[in-house]
C-alpha atoms as a PDB file:
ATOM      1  CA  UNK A   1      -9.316 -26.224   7.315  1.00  0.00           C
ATOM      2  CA  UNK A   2     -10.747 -22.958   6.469  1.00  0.00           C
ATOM      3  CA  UNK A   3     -13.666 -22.259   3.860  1.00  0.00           C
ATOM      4  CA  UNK A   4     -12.477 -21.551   0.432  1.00  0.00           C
ATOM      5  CA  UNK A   5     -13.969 -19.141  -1.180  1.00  0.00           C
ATOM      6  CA  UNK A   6     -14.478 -19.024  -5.426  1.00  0.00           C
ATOM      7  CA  UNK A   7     -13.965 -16.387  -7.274  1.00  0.00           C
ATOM      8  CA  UNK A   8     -14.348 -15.953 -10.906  1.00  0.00           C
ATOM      9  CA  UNK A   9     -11.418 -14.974 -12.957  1.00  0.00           C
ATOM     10  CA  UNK A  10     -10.951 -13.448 -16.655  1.00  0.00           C
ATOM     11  CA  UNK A  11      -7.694 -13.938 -18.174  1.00  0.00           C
ATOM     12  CA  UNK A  12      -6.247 -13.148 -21.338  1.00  0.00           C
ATOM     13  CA  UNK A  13      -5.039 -16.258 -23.332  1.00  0.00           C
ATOM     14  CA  UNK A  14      -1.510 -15.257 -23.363  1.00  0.00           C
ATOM     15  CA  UNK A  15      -1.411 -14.437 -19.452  1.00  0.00           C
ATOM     16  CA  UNK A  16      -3.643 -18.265 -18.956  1.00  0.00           C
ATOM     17  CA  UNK A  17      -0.906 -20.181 -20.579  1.00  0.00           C
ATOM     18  CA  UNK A  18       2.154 -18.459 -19.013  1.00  0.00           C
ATOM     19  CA  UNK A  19       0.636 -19.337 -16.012  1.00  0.00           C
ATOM     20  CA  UNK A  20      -0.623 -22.925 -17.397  1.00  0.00           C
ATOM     21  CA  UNK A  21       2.569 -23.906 -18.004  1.00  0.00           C
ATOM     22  CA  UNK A  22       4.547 -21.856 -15.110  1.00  0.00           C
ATOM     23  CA  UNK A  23       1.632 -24.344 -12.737  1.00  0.00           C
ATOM     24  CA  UNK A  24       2.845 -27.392 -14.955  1.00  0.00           C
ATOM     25  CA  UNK A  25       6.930 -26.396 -14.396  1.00  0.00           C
ATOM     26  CA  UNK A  26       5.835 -26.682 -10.542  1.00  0.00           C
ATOM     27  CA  UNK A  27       3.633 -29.420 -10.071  1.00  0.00           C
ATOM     28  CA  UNK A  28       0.848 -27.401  -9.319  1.00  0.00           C
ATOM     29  CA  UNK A  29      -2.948 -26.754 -10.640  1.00  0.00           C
ATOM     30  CA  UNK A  30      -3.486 -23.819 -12.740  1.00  0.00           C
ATOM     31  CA  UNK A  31      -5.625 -22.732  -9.359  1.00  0.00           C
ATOM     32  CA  UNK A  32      -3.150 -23.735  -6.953  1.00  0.00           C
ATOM     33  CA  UNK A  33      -0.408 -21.968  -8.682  1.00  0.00           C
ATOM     34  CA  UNK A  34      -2.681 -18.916  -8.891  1.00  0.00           C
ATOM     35  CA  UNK A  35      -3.254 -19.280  -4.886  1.00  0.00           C
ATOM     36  CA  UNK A  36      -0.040 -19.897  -4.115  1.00  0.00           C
ATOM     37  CA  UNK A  37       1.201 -16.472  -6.068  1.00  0.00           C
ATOM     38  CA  UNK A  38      -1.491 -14.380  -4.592  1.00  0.00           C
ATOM     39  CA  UNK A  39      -0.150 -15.832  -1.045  1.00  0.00           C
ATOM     40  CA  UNK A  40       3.484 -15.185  -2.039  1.00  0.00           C
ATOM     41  CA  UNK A  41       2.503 -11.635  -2.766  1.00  0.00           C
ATOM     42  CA  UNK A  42       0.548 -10.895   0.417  1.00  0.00           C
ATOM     43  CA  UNK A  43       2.978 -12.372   2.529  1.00  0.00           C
ATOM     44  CA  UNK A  44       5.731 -10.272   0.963  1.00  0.00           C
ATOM     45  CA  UNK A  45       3.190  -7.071   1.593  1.00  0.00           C
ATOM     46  CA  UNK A  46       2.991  -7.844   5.219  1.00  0.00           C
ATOM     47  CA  UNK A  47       6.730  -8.105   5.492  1.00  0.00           C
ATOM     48  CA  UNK A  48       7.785  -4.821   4.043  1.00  0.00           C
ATOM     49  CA  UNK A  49       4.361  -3.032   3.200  1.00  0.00           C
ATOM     50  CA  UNK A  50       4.566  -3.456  -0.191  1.00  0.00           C
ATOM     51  CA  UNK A  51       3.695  -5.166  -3.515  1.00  0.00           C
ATOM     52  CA  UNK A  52       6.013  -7.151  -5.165  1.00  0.00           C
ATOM     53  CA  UNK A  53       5.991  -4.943  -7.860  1.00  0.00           C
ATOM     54  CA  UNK A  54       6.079  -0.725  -7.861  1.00  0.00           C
ATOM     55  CA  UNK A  55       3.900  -1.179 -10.614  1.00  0.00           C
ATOM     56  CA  UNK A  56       0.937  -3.464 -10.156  1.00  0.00           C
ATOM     57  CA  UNK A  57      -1.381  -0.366 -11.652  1.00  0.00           C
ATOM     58  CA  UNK A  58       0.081  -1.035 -15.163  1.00  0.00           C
ATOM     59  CA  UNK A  59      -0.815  -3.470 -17.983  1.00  0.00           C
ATOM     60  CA  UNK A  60       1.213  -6.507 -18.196  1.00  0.00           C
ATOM     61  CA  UNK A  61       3.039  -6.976 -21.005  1.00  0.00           C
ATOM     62  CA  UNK A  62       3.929 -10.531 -21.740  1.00  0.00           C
ATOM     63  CA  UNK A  63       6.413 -11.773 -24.134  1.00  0.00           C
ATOM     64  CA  UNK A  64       5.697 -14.693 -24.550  1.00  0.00           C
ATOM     65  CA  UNK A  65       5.059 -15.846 -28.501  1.00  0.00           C
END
């Protein structure tokens, strides 16, 4: 298996518990989940050459209260 590298992330609280419970909903880690989107989103990059979003430049706005 290949080294894993860490990396230290800053999240806001309201974008850490989206993706707390999104990891939950999927059986997942909060890291693996996070791993598993940043895959999903390169491997969609190398298919077509681009992002999943148009807009990855702008600030997320969550709705989530």
């Amino acid at each position: 298996m290949a080294e894993k590298k860490q990396v230290p992330l800053r999240l806001n609280q309201k974008l850490y518990d989206a993706l707390c419970s999104w990891a939950e909903d999927d059986f997942r880690s909060l890291n693996g989940q996070i791993e598993y989107l940043l895959t999903e989103c390169v491997r969609q990059r190398k298919k077509n050459g681009k992002y999943v979003s148009e807009h990855l430049d702008e600030p997320i706005k969550l709705d989530i209260e």
